[in-house]
Protein backbone atom coordinates (compact mmCIF):
# COMPACT_ATOMS: atom_id res chain seq x y z
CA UNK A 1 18.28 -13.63 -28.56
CA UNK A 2 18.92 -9.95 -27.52
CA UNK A 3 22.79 -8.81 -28.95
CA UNK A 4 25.27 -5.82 -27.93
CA UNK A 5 26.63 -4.43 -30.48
CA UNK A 6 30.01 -2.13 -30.02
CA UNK A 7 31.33 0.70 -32.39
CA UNK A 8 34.36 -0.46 -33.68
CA UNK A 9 34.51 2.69 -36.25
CA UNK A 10 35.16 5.59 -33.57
CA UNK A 11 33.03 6.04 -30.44
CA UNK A 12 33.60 2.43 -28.76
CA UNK A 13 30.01 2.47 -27.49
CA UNK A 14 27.89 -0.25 -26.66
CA UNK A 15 24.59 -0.82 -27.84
CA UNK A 16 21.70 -3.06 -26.74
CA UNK A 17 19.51 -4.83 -29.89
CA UNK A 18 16.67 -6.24 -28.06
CA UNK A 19 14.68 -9.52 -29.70
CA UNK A 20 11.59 -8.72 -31.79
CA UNK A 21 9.31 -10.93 -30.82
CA UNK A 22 6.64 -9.63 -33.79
CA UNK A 23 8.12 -7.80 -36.47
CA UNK A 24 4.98 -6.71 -38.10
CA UNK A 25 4.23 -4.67 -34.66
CA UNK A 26 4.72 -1.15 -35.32
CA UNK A 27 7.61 0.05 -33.44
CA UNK A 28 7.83 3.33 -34.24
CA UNK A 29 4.33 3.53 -33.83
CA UNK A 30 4.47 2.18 -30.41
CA UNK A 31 7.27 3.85 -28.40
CA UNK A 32 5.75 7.56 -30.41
CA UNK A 33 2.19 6.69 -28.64
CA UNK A 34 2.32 7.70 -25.07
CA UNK A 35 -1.03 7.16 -24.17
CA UNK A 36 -1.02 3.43 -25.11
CA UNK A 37 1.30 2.23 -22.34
CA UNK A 38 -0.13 -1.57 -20.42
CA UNK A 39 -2.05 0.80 -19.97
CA UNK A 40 -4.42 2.00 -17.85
CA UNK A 41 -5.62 0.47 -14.52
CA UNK A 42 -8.22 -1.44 -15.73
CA UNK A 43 -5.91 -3.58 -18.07
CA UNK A 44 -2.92 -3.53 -15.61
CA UNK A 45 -1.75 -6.90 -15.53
CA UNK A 46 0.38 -5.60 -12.09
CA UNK A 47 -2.81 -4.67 -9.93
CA UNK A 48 -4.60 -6.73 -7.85
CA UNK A 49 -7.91 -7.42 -9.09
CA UNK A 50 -6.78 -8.51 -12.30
CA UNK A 51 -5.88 -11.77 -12.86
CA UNK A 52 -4.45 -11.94 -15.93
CA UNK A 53 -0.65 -11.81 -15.76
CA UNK A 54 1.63 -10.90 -19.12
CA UNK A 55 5.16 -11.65 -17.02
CA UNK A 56 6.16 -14.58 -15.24
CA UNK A 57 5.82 -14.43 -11.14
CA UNK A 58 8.56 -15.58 -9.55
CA UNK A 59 8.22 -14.32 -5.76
CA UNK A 60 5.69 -12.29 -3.72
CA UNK A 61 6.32 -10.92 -0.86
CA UNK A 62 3.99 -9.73 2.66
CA UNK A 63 4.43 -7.99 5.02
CA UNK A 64 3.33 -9.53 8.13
CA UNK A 65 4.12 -9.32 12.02
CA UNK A 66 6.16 -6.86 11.63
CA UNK A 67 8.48 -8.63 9.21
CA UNK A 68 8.64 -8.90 5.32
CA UNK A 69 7.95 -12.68 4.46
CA UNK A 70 8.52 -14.28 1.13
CA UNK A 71 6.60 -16.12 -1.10
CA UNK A 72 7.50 -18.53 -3.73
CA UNK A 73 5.08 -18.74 -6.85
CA UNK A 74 3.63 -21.95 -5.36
CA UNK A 75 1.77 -20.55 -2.46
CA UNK A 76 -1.85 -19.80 -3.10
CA UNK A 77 -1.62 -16.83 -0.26
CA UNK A 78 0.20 -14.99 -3.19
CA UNK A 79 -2.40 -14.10 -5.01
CA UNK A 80 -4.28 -11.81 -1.73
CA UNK A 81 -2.62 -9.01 0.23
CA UNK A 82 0.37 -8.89 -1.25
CA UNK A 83 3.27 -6.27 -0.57
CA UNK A 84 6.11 -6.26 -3.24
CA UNK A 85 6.13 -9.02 -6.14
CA UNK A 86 8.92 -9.84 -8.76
CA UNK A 87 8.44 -10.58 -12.37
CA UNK A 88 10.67 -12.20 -14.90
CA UNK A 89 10.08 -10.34 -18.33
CA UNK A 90 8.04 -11.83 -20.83
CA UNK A 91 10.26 -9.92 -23.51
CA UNK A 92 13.19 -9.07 -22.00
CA UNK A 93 15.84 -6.97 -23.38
CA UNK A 94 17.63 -9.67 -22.32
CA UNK A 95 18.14 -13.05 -21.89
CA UNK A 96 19.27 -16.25 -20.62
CA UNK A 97 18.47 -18.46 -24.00
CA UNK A 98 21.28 -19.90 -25.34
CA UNK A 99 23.22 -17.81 -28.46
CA UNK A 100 27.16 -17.92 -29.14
CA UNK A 101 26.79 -15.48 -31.52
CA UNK A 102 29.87 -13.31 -31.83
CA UNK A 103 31.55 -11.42 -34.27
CA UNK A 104 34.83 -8.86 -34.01
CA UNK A 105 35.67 -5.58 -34.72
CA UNK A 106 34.78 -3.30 -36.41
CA UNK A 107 31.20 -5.26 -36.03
CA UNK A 108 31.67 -6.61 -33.08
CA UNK A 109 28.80 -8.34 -31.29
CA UNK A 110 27.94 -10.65 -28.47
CA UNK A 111 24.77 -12.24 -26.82
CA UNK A 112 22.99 -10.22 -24.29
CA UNK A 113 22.80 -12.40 -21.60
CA UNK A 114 20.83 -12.01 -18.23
CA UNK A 115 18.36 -12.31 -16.55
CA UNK A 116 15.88 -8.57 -16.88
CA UNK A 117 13.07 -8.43 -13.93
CA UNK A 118 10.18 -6.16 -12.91
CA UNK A 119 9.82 -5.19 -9.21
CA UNK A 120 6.03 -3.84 -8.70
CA UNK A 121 6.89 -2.13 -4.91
CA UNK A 122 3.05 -1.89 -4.29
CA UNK A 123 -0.68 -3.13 -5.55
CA UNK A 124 -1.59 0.61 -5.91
CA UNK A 125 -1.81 1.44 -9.59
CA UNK A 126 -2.20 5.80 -9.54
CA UNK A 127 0.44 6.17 -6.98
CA UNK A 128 4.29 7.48 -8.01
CA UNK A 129 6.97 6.16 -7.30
CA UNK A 130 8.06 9.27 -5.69
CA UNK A 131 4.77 8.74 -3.70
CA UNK A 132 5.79 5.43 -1.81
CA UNK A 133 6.21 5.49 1.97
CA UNK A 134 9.22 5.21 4.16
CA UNK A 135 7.60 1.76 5.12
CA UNK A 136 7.34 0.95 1.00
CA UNK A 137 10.89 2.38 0.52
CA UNK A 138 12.31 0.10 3.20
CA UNK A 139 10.70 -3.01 2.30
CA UNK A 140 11.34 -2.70 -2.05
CA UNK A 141 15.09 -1.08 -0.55
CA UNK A 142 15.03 -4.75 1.28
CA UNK A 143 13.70 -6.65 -1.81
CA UNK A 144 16.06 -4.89 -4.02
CA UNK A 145 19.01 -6.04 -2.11
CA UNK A 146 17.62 -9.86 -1.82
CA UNK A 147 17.59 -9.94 -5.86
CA UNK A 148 20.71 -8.43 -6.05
CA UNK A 149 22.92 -11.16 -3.39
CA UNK A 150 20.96 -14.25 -6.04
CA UNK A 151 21.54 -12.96 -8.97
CA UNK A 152 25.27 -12.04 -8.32
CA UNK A 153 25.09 -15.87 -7.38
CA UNK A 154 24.22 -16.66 -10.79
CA UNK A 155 26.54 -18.04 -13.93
CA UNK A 156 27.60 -15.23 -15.97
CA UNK A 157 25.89 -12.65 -14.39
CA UNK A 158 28.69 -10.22 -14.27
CA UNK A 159 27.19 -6.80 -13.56
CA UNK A 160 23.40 -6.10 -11.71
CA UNK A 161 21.75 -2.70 -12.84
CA UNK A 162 18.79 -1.13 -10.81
CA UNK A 163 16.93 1.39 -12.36
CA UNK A 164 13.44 2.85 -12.26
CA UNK A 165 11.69 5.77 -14.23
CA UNK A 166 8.33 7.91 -14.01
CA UNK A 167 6.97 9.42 -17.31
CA UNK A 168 5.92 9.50 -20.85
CA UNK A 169 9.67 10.53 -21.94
CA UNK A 170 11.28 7.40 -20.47
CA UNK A 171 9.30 5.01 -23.12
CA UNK A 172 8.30 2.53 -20.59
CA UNK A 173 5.71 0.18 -21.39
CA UNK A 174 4.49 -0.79 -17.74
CA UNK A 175 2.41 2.17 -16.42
CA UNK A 176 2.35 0.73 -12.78
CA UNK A 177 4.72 2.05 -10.68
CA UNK A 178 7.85 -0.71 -10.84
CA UNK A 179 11.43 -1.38 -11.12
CA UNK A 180 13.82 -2.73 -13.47
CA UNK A 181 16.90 -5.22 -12.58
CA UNK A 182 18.46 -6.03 -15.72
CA UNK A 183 22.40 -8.26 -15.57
CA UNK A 184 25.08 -8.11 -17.87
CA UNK A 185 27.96 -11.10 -18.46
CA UNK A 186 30.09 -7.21 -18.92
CA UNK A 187 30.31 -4.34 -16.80
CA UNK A 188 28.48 -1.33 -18.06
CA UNK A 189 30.97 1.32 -19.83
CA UNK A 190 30.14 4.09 -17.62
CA UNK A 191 30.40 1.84 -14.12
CA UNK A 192 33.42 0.61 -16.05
CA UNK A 193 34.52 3.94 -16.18
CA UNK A 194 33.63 4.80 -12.69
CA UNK A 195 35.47 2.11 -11.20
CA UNK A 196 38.51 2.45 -13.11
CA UNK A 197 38.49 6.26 -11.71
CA UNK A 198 38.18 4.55 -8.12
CA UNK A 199 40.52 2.03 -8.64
CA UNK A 200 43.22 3.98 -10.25
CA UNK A 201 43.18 6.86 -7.59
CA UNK A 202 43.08 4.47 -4.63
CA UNK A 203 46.25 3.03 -5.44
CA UNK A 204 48.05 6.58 -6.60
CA UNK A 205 46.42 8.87 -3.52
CA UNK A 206 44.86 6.03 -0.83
CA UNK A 207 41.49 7.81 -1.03
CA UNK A 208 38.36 7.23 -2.51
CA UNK A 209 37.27 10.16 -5.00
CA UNK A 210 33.47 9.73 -3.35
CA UNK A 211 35.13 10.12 -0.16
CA UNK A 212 36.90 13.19 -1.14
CA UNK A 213 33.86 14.64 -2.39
CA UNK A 214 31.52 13.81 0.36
CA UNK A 215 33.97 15.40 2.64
CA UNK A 216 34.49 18.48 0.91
CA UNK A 217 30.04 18.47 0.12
CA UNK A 218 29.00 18.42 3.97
CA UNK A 219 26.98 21.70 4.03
CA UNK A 220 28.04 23.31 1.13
CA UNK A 221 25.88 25.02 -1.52
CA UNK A 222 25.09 21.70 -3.50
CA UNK A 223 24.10 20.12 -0.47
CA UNK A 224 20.34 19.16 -0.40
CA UNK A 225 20.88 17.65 3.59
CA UNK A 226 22.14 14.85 4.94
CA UNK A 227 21.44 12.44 7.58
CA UNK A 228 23.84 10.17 9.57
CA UNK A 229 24.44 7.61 7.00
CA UNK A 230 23.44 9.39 3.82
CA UNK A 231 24.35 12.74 2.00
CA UNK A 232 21.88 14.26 -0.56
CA UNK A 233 23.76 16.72 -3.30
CA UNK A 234 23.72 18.17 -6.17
CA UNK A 235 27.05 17.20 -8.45
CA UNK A 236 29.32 19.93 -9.36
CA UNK A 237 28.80 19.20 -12.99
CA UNK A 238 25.77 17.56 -13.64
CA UNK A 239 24.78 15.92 -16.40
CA UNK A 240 20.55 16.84 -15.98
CA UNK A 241 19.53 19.86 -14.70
CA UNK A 242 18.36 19.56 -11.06
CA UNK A 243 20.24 15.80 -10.94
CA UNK A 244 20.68 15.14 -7.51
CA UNK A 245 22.76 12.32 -6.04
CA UNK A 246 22.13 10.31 -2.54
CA UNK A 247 25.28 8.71 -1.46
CA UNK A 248 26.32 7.10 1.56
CA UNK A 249 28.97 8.82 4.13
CA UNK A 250 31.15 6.38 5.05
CA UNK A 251 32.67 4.57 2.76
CA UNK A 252 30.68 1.53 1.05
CA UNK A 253 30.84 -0.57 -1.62
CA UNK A 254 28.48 -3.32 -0.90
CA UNK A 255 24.98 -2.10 -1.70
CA UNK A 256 23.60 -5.85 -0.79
CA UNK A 257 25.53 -5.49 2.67
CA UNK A 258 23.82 -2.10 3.50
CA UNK A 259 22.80 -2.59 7.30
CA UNK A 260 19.09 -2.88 7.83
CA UNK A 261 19.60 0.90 9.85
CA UNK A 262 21.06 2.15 6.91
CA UNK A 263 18.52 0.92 4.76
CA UNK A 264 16.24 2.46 7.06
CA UNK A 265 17.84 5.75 6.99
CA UNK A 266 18.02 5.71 3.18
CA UNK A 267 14.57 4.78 2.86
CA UNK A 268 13.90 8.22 4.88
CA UNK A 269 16.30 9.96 2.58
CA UNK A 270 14.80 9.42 -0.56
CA UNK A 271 11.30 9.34 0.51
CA UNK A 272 11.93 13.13 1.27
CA UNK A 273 14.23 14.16 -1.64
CA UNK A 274 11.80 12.54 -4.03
CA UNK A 275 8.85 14.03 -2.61
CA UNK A 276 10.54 17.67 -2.21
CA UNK A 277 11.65 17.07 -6.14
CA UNK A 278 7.74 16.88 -6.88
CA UNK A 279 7.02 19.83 -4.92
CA UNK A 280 9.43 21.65 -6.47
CA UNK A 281 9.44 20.91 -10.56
CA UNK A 282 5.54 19.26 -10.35
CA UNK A 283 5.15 15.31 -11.15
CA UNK A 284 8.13 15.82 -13.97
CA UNK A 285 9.72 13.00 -15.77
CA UNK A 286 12.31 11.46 -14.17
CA UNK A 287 14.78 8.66 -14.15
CA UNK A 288 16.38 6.95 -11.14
CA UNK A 289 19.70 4.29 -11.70
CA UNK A 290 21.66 2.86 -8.58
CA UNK A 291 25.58 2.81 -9.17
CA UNK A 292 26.53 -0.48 -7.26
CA UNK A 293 29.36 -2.21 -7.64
CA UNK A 294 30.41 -5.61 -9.29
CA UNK A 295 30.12 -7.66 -6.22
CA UNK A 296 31.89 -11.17 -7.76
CA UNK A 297 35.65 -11.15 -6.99
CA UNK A 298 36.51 -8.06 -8.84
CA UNK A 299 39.36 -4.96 -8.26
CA UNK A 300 37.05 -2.61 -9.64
CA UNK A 301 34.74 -1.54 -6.85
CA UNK A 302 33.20 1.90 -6.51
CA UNK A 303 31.35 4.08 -3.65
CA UNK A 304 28.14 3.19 -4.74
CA UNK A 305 25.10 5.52 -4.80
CA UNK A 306 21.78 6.65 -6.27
CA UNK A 307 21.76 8.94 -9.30
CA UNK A 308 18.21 10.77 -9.78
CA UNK A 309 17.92 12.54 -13.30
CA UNK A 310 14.81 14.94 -13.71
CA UNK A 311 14.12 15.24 -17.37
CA UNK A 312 12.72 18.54 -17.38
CA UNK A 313 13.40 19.49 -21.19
CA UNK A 314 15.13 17.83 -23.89
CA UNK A 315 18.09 17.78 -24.98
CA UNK A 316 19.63 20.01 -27.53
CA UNK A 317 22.19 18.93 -30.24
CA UNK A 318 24.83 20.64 -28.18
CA UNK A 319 24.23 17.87 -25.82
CA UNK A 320 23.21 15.10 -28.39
CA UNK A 321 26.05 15.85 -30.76
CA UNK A 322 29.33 17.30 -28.77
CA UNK A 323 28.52 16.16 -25.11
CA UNK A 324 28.57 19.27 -23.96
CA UNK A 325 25.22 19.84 -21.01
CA UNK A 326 23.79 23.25 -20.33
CA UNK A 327 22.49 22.88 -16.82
CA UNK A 328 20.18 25.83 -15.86
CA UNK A 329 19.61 26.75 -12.69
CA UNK A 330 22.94 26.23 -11.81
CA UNK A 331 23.73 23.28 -9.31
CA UNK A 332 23.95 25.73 -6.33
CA UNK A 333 20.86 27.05 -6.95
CA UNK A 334 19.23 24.15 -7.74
CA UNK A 335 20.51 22.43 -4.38
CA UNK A 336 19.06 25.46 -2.80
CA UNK A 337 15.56 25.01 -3.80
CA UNK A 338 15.36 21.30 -3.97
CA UNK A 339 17.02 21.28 -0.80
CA UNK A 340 14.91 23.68 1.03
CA UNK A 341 11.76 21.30 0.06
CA UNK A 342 13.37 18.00 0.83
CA UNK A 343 13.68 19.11 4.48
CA UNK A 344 10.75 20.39 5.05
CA UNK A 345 9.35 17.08 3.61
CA UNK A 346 12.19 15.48 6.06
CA UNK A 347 11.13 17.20 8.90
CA UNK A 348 7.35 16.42 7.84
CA UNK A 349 7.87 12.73 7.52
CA UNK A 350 10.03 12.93 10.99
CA UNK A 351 6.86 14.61 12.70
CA UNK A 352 8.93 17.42 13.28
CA UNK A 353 6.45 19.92 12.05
């Protein structure tokens, strides 16, 4: 079984130490090879055509009459015309086996427990993520939120993380366009963080920090646009250069009880902020993660959000060794330029022009 390690010594950080399933593989060898990803669309176990699948289906869904229907893995129909499925991993980072494995500081370690699926939003193999349609958006945005209310209804799933990534930089081995749901029995240290931030000014000032921030964003110079649920911006200090957040304007902490209007308007929101991103930096690595909040009974709630993190160069050990980003553009300018494409994509997409 998978472990998480923690630094004892000085930086009290976590790591994950996924299983090795084969340890005469060549690791290093693998994750250095770009080109030999699952690979190309001929040998995709995710498209259609092929039959042979490497993860385990659990649920497929269609769209049909106008409404998304599911499928459970024992209904032949699966197989044809499907919209969305969802795969458990085959080797998961990590994992519901059982391991009581622990050890304290300064080597502390635990089992990685939970439960780590694949969401393929879409039989298409060549097509981006950044590519999908509003239609695409809403229904994975719909599927998303399904996984997320059963999993939080699970035994020691403590924390669900949604994530999603385009590129050879991000080391994924699934070359079909797909997302990642991986739980924790612990809350991540920087949602941890997060929601200690919330929770801590809440009860000193009443107001939530998100809040505080949307309000002061509304057109501003790191604002992308913003619709009537949803703000697009670019954070005052980000972290990536040309990072750009999409959060929702009132204030929420419930992704899994977004509205189906809201997940209709977000849907439109990051179809065009995506799409203006590629029309700005070119099909560039990036990285998506949604910051949602612990949703079992739990003080520490946050605003939640999408974080979007273009990897347009690497870092430098500045960053790598002292934490310290360089972020050039600057965030105003950036928000300026991806902004000025997002609504013309917005206004494309609305049949405005």
């Amino acid at each position: 079984m998978a472990e998480i390690r923690k630094d004892g010594y000085i930086n009290d950080k976590f790591v994950l130490i996924p299983t090795v399933e084969n340890k005469n593989d060549n690791l290093f060898g693998k994750i250095n090879n770009k080109s030999d990803k699952q690979n190309d669309e001929n040998n995709c176990s995710y498209c259609s055509r092929n039959g042979k699948i490497s993860d385990q289906l659990i649920l497929s869904f269609v769209f049909k009459d106008g409404i998304l229907q599911r499928l459970y893995n024992s209904d032949d129909r699966m197989v044809e015309n499907w919209t969305i499925r969802v795969y458990e991993c085959k080797n998961p980072i990590v994992s519901t086996n059982s391991n009581h494995e622990y050890s304290d500081k300064p080597y502390y370690k635990e089992p990685a427990y939970g439960y780590d699926l694949v969401v393929i939003p879409t039989p298409e193999h060549r097509i981006s993520i950044s590519e999908l349609s509003i239609e695409q958006w809403t229904n994975l945005l719909l599927v998303l939120q399904d996984r997320v209310r059963w999993l939080y209804s699970q035994r020691g799933v403590t924390y669900v993380a949604i994530y999603a990534s385009r590129g050879n930089d991000c080391n994924s081995a699934i070359s079909h366009p797909h997302f990642h749901i991986t739980t924790f029995s612990s809350i991540p240290p920087i949602i941890e963080k997060e929601a200690k931030t919330f929770h801590q000014m809440m009860n000193e000032n009443g107001s939530c920090p998100a809040c505080n921030m949307i309000e002061s964003e509304i057109n501003g110079p790191r604002q992308l646009f913003s619709t009537d649920h949803f703000i697009t911006l670019v954070p005052w200090a980000p972290t990536y250069n040309c990072e750009f957040w999409i959060c929702p304007r009132k204030h929420s902490t419930s992704f899994s009880k977004t509205s189906q209007k809201e997940i209709s308007d977000l849907s439109l929101v990051i179809c065009s902020s995506m799409r203006g991103m590629d029309n700005v930096l070119g099909k560039t690595d990036f990285t998506m993660a949604f910051h949602i909040s612990p949703e079992k009974k739990n003080s520490r709630q946050l605003h939640w959000h999408v974080e979007i993190y273009p990897l347009i160069k690497s870092w430098s050990g500045l960053e790598r060794g002292f934490g310290i980003f360089v972020n050039q553009p600057n965030p105003e300018d950036s928000a300026q330029i991806l902004g000025a494409a997002s609504r013309k994509e917005l206004a494309r997409l609305m049949g405005i022009v």
